[in-house]
N, C-alpha and C. Protein backbone atom coordinates (compact mmCIF):
# COMPACT_ATOMS: atom_id res chain seq x y z
N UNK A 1 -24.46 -16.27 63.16
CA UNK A 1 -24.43 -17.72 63.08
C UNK A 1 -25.60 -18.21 62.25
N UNK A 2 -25.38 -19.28 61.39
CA UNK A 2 -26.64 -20.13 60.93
C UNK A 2 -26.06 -21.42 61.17
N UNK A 3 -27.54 -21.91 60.80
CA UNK A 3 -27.96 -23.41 61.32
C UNK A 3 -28.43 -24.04 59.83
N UNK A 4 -27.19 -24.98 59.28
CA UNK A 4 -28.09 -25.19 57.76
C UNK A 4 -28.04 -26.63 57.83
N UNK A 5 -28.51 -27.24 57.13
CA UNK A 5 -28.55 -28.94 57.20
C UNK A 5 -27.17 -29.43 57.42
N UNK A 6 -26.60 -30.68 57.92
CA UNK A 6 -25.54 -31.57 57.42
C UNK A 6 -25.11 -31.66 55.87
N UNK A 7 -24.00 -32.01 55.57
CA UNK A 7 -23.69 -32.18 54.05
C UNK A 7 -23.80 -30.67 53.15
N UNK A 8 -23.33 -29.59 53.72
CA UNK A 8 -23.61 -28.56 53.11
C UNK A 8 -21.87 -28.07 52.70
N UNK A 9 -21.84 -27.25 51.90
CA UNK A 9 -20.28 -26.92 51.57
C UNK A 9 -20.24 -25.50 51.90
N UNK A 10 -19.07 -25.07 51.80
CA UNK A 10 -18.89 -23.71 52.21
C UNK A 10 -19.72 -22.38 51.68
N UNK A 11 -19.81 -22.72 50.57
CA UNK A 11 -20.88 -22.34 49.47
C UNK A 11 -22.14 -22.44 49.31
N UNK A 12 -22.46 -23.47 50.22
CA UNK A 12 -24.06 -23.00 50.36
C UNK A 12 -24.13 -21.82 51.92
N UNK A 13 -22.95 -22.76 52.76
CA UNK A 13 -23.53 -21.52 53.67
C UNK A 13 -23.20 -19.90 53.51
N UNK A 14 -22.63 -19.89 52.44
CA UNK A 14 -22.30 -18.42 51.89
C UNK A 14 -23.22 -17.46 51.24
N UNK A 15 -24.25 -18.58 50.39
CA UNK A 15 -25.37 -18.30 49.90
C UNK A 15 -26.39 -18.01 50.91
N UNK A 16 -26.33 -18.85 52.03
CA UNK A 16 -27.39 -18.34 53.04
C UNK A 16 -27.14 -17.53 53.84
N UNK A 17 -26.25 -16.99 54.06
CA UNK A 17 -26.03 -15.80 54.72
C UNK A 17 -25.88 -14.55 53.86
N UNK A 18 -26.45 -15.00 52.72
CA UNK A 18 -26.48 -13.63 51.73
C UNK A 18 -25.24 -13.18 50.65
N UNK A 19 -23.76 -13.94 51.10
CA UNK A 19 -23.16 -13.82 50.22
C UNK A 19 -22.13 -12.49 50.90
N UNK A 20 -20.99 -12.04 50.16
CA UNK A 20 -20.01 -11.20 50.36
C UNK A 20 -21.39 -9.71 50.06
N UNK A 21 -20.66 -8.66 50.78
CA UNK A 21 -21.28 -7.36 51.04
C UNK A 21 -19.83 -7.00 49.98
N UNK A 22 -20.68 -5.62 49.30
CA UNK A 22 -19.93 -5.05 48.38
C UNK A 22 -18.12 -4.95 48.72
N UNK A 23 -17.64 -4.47 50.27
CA UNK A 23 -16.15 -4.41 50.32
C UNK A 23 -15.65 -5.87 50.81
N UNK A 24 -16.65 -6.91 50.82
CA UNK A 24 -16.16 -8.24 50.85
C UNK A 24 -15.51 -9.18 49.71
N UNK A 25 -14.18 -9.85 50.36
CA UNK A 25 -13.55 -10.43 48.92
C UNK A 25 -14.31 -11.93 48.33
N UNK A 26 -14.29 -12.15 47.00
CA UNK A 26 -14.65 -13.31 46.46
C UNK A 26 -13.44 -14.29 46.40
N UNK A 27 -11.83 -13.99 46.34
CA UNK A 27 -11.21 -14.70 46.21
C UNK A 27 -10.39 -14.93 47.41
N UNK A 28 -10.72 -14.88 48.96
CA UNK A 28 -9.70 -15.34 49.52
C UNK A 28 -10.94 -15.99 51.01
N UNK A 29 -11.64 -16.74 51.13
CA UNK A 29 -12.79 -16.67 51.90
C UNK A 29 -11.82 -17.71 52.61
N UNK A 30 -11.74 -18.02 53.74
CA UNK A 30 -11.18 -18.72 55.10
C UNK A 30 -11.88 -19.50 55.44
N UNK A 31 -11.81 -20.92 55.48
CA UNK A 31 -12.61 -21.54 56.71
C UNK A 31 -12.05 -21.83 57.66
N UNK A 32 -12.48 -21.64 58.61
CA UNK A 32 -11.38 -22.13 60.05
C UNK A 32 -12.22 -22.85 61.01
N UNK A 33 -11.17 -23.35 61.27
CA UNK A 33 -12.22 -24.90 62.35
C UNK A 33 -11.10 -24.74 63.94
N UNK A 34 -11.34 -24.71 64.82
CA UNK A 34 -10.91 -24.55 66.11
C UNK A 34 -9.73 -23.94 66.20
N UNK A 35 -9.71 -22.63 65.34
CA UNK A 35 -9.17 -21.42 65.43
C UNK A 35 -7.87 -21.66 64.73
N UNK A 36 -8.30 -22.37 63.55
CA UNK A 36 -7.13 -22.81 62.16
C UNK A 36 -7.94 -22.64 60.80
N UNK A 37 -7.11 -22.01 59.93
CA UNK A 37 -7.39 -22.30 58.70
C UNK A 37 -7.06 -23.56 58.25
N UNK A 38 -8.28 -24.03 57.91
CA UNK A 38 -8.61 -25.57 57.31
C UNK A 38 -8.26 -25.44 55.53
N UNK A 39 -9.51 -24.15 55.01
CA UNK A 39 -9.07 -24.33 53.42
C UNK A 39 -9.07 -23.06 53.44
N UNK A 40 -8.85 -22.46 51.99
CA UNK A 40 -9.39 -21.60 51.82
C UNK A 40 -9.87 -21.23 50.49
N UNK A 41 -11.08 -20.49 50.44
CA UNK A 41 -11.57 -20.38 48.69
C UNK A 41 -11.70 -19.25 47.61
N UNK A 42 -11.87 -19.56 46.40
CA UNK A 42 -11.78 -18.77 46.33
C UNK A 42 -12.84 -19.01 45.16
N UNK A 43 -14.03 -17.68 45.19
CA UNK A 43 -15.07 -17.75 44.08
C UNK A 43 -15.03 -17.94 42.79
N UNK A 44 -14.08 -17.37 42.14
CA UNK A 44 -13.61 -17.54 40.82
C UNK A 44 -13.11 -18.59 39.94
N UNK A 45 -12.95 -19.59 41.07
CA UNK A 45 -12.03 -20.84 40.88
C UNK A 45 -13.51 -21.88 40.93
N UNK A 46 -14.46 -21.57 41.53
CA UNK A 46 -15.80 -22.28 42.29
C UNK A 46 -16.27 -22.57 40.86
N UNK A 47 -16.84 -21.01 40.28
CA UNK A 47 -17.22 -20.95 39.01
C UNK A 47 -17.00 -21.18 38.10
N UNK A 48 -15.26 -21.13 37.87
CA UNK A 48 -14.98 -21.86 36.34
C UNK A 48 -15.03 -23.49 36.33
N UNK A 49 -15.01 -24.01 37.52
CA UNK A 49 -14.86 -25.78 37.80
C UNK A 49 -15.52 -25.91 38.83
N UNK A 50 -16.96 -25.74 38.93
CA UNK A 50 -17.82 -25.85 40.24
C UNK A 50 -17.50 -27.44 40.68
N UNK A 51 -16.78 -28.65 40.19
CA UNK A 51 -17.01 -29.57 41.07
C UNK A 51 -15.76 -29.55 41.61
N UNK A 52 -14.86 -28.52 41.38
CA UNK A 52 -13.65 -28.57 42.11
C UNK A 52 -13.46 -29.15 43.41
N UNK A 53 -14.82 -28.40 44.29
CA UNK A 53 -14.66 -28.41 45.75
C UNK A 53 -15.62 -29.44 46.23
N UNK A 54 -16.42 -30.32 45.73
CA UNK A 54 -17.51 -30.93 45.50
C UNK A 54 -17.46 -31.56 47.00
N UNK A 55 -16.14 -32.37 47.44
CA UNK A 55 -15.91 -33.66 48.10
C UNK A 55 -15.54 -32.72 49.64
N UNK A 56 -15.58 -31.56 49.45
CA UNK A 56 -15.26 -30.71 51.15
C UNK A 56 -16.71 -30.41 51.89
N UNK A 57 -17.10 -30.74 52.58
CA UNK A 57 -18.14 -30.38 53.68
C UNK A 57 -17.92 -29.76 54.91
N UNK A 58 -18.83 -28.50 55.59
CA UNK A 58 -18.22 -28.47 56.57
C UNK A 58 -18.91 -29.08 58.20
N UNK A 59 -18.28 -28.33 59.11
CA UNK A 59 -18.48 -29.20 60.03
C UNK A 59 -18.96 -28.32 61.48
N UNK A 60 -19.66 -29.00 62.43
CA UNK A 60 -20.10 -28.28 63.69
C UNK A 60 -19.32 -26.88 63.96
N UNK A 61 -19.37 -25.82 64.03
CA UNK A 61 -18.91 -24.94 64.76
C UNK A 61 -17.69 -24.10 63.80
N UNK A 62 -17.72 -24.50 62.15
CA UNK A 62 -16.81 -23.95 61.52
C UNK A 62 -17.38 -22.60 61.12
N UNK A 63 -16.26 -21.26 60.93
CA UNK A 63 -16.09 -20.49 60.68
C UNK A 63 -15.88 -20.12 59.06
N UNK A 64 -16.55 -19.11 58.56
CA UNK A 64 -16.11 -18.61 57.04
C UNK A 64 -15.65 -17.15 57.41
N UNK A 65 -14.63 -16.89 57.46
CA UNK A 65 -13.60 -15.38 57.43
C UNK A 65 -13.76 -15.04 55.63
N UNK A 66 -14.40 -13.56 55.87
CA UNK A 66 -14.49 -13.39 54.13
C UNK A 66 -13.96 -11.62 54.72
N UNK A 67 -12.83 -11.92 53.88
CA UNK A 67 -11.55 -11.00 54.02
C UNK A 67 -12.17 -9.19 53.18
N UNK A 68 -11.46 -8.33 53.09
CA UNK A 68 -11.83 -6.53 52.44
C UNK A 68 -11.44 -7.32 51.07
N UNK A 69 -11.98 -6.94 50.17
CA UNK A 69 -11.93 -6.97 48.59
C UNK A 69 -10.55 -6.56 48.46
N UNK A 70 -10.14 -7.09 46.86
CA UNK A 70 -8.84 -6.38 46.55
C UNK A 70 -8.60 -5.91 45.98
N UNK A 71 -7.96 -5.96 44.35
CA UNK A 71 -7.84 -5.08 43.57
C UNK A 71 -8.83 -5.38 42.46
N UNK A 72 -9.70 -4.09 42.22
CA UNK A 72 -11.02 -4.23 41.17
C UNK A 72 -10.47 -2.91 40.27
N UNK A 73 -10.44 -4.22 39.23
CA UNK A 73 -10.59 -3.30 37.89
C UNK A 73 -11.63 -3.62 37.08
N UNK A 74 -12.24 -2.72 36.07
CA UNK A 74 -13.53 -2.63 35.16
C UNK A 74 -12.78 -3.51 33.96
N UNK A 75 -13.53 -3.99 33.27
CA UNK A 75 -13.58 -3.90 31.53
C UNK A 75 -14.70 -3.86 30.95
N UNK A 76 -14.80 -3.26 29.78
CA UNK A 76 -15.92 -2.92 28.69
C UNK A 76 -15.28 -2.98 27.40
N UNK A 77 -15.95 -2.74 26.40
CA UNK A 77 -16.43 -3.19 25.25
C UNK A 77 -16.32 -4.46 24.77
N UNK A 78 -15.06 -4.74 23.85
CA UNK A 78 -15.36 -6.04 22.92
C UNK A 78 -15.25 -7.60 23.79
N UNK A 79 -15.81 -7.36 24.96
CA UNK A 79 -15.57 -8.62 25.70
C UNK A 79 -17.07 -9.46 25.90
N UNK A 80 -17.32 -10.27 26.45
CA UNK A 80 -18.16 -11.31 26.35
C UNK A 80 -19.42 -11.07 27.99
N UNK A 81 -18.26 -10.68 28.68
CA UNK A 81 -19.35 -9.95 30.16
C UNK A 81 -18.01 -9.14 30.89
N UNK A 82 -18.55 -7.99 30.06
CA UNK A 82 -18.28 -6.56 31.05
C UNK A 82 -18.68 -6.34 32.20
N UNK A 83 -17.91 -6.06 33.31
CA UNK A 83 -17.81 -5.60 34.60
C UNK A 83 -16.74 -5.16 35.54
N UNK A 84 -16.75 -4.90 36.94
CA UNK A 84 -15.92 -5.11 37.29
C UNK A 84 -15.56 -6.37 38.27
N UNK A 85 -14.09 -6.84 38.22
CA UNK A 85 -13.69 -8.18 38.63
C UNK A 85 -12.47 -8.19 39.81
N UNK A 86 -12.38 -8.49 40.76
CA UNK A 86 -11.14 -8.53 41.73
C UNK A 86 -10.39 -9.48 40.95
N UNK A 87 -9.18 -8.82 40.94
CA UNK A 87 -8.37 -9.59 40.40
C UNK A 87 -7.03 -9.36 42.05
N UNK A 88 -6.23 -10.88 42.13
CA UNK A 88 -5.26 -11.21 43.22
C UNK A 88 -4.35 -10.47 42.67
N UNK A 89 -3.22 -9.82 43.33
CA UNK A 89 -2.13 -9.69 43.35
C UNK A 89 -1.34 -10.02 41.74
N UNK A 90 -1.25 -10.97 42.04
CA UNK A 90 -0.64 -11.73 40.98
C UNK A 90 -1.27 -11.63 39.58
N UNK A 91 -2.18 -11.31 39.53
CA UNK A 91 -3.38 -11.52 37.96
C UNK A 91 -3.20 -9.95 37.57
N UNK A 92 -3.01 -10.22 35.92
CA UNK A 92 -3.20 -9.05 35.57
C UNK A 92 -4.19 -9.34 34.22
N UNK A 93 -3.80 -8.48 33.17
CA UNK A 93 -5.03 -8.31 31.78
C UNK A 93 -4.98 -9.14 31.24
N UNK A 94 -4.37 -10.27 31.01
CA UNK A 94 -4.28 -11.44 30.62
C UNK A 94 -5.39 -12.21 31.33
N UNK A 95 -5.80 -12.35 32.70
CA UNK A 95 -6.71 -13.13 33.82
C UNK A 95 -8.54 -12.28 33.95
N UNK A 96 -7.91 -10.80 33.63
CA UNK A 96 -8.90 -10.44 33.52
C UNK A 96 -10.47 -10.50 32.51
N UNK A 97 -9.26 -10.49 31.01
CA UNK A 97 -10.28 -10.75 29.94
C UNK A 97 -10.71 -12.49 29.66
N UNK A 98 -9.85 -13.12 30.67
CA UNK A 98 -10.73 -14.55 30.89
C UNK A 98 -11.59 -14.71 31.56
N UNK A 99 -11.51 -13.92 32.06
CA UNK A 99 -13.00 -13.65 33.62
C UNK A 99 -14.02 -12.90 32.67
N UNK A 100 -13.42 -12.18 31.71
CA UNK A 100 -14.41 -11.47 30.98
C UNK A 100 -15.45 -12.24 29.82
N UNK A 101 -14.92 -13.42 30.30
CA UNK A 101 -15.19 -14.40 28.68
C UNK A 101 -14.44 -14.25 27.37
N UNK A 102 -13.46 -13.80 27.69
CA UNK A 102 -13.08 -13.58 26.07
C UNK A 102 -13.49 -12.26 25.57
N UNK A 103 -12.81 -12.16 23.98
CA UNK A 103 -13.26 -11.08 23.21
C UNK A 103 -13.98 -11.51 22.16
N UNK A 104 -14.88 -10.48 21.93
CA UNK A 104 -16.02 -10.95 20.81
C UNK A 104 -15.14 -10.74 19.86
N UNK A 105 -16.02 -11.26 19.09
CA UNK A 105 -15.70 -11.44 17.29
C UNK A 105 -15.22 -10.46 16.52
N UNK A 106 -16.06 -8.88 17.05
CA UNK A 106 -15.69 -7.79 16.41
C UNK A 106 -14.54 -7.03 17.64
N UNK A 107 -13.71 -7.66 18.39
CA UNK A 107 -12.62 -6.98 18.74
C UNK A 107 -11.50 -6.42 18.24
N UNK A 108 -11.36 -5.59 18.45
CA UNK A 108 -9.86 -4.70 17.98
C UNK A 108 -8.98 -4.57 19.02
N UNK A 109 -7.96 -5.85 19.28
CA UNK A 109 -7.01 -5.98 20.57
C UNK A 109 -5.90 -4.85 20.49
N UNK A 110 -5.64 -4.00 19.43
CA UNK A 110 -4.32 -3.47 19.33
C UNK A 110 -5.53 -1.70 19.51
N UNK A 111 -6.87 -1.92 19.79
CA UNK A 111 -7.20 -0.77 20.64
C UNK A 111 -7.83 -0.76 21.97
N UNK A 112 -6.93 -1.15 22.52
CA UNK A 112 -6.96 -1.41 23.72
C UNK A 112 -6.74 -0.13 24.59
N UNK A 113 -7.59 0.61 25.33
CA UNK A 113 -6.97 1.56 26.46
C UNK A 113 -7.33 1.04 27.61
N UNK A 114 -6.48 1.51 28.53
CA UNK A 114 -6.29 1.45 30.00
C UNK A 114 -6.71 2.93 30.64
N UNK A 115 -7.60 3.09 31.49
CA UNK A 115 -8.06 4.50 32.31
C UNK A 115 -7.08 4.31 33.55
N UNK A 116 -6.40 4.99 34.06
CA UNK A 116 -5.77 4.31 35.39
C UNK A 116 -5.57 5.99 36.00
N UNK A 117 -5.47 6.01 37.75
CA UNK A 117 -5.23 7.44 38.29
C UNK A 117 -3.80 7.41 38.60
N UNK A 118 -3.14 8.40 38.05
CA UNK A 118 -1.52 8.61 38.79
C UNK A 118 -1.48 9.97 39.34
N UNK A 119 -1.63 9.44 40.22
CA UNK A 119 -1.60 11.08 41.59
C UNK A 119 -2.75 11.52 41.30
N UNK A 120 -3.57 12.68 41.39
CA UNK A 120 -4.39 12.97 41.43
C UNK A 120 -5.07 13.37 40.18
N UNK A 121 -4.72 12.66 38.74
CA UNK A 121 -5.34 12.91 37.47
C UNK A 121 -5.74 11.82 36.85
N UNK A 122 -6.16 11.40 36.13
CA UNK A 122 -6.35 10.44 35.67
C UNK A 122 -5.68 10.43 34.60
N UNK A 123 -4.92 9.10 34.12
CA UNK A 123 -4.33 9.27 32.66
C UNK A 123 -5.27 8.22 31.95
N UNK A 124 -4.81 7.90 30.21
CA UNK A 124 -5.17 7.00 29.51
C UNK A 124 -4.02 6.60 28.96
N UNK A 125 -3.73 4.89 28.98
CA UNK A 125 -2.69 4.96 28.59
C UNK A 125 -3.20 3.28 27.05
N UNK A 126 -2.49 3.85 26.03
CA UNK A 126 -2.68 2.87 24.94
C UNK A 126 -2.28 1.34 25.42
N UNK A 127 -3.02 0.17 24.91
CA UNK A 127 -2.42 -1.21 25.14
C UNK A 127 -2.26 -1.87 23.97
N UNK A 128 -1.11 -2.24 23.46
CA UNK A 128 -1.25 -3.23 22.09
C UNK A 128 -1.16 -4.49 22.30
N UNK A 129 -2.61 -4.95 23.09
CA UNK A 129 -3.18 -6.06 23.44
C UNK A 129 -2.46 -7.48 22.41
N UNK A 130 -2.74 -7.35 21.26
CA UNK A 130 -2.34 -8.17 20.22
C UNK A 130 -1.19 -8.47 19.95
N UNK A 131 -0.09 -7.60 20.49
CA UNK A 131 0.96 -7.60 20.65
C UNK A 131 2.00 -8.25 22.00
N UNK A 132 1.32 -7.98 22.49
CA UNK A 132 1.44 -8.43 24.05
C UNK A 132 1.09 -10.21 23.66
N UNK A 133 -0.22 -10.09 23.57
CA UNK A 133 -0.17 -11.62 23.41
C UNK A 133 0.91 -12.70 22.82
N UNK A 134 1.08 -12.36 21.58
CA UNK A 134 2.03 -12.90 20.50
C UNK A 134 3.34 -12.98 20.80
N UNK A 135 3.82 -12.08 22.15
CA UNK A 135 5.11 -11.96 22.91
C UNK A 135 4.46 -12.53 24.23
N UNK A 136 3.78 -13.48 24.41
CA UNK A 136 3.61 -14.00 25.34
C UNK A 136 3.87 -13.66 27.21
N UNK A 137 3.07 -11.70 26.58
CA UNK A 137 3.81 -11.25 27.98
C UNK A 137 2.46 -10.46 28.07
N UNK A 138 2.17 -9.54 29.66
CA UNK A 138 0.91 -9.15 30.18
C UNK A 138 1.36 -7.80 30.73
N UNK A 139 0.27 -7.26 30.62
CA UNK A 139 0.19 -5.99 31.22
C UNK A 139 -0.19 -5.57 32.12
N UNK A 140 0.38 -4.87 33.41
CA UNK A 140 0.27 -5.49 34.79
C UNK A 140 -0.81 -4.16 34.86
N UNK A 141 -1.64 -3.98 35.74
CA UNK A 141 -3.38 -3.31 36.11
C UNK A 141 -3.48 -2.86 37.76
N UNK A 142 -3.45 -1.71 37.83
CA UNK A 142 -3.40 -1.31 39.41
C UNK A 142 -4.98 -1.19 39.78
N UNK A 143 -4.73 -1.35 40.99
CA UNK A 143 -6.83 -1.15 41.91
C UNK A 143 -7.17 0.11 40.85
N UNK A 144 -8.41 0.02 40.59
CA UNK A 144 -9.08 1.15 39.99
C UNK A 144 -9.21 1.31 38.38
N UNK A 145 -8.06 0.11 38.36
CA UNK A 145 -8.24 0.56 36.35
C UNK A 145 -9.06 0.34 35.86
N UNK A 146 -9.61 0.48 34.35
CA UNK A 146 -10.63 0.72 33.89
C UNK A 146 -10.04 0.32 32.29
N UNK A 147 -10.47 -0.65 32.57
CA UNK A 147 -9.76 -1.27 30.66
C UNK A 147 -11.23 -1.20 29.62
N UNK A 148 -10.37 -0.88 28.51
CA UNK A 148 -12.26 -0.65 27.19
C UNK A 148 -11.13 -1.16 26.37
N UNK A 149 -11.66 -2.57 25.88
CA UNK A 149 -11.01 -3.40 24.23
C UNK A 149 -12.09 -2.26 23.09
N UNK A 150 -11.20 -2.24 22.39
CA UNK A 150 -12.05 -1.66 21.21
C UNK A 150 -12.27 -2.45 20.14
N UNK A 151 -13.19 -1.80 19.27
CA UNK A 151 -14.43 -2.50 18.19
C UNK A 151 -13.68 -2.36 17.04
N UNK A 152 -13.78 -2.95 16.12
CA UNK A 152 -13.83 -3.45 14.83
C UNK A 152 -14.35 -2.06 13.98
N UNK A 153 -13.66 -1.44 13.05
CA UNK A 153 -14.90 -0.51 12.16
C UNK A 153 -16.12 -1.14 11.33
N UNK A 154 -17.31 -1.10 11.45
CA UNK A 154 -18.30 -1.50 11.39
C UNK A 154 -18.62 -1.82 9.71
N UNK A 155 -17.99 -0.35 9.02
CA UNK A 155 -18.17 -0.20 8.00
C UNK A 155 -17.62 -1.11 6.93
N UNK A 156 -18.23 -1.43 5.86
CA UNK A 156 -18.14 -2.21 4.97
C UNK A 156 -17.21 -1.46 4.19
N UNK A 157 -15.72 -2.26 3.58
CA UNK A 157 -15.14 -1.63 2.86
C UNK A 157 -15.42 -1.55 1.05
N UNK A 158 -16.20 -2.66 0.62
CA UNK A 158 -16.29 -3.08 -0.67
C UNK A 158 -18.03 -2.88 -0.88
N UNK A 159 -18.73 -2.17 -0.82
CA UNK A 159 -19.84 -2.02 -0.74
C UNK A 159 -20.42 -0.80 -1.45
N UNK A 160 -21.63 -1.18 -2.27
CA UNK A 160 -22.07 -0.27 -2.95
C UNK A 160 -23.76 -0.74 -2.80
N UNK A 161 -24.51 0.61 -2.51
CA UNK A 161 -25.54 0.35 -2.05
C UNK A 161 -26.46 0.81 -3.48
N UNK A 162 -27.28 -0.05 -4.43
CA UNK A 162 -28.27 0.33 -4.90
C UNK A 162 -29.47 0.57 -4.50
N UNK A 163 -30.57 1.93 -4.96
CA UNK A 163 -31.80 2.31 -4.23
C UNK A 163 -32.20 2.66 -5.72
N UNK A 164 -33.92 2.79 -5.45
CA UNK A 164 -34.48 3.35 -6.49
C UNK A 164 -35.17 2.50 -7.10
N UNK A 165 -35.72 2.83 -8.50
CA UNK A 165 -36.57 2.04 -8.95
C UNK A 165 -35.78 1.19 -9.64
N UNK A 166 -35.81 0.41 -9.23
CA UNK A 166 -34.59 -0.75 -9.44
C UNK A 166 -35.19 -2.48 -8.90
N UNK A 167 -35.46 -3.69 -9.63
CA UNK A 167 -35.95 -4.77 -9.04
C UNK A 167 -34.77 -5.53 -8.36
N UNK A 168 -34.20 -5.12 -7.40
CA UNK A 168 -33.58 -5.67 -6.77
C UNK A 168 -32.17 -4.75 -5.99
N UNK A 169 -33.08 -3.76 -5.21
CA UNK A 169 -32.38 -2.52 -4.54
C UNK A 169 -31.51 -3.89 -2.90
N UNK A 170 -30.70 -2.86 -2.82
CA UNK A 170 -29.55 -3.76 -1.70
C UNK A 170 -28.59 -3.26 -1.84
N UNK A 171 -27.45 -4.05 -1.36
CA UNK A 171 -26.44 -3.60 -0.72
C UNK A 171 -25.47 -4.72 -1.31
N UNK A 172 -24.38 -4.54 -2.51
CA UNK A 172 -23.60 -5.16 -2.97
C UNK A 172 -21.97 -5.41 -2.97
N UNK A 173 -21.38 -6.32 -2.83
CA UNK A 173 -19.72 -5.87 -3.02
C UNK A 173 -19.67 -5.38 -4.40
């Protein structure tokens, strides 16, 4: 139990009690008030529109139920903040790389892999991210996957590098 001022939201008292423990979920937190769910929240939703919930306060003797985590998948490379993210039921790679911020500048969506375990091996399976998009369809992501957008080749295609005794050594198209 804590004891926090009047006028506090679910979210601060979440913060003062330290917050979800690693197998605790961010997207399905319960409040219940005389043994009813009143609302329920969800972190992800807090963060992209923090005044969403602005006008809810809670009240004497309410409860926060913060449910087992759900399905966490990773992403890395060409994204904006790599990690891993619970994604609901319903959300797949489409929800994910919005949680991810987006893809950087130097992304390569059509190298897209997926790490995922089927039975006891792990496979890799190709995603033509770019493709998917443009067909306005998603690629569905089981607990455990492990998505990497790939990079851009770095290399300059039209480039010729002068060195030497030369007044004005560099790097030219």
């Amino acid at each position: 139990s804590y004891k926090i001022p009047a006028l506090n939201t679910a979210f601060n008292a979440l913060i003062a009690a330290g917050g979800p423990t690693d197998i605790g979920t961010l997207r399905n937190i319960q409040l219940r008030r005389n043994g009813k769910v009143i609302k329920t929240f969800d972190v992800y939703t807090y963060l992209q529109n923090p005044g969403s919930d602005d006008g809810f306060f809670l009240q004497d003797n309410d409860y926060l139920v913060i449910g087992t985590v759900g399905k966490l998948v990773s992403i890395a490379g060409a994204v904006k903040r790599p990690m891993t993210y619970e994604l609901l039921p319903n959300e797949q790679l489409s929800h994910l790389v919005r949680y991810a911020g987006g893809l950087n500048a130097n992304a390569l969506a059509s190298n897209t892999q997926v790490q995922r375990y089927v039975g006891k091996n792990q496979s890799l399976l190709p995603v033509q991210w770019d493709s998917l998009q443009s067909l306005k369809q998603d690629f569905l992501l089981n607990n455990g996957d492990a998505v990497n957008i790939g990079n851009v080749n770095q290399d300059l295609e039209n480039k010729i590098e002068v060195k030497g005794p030369v007044y004005f050594p560099g790097v030219y198209p």
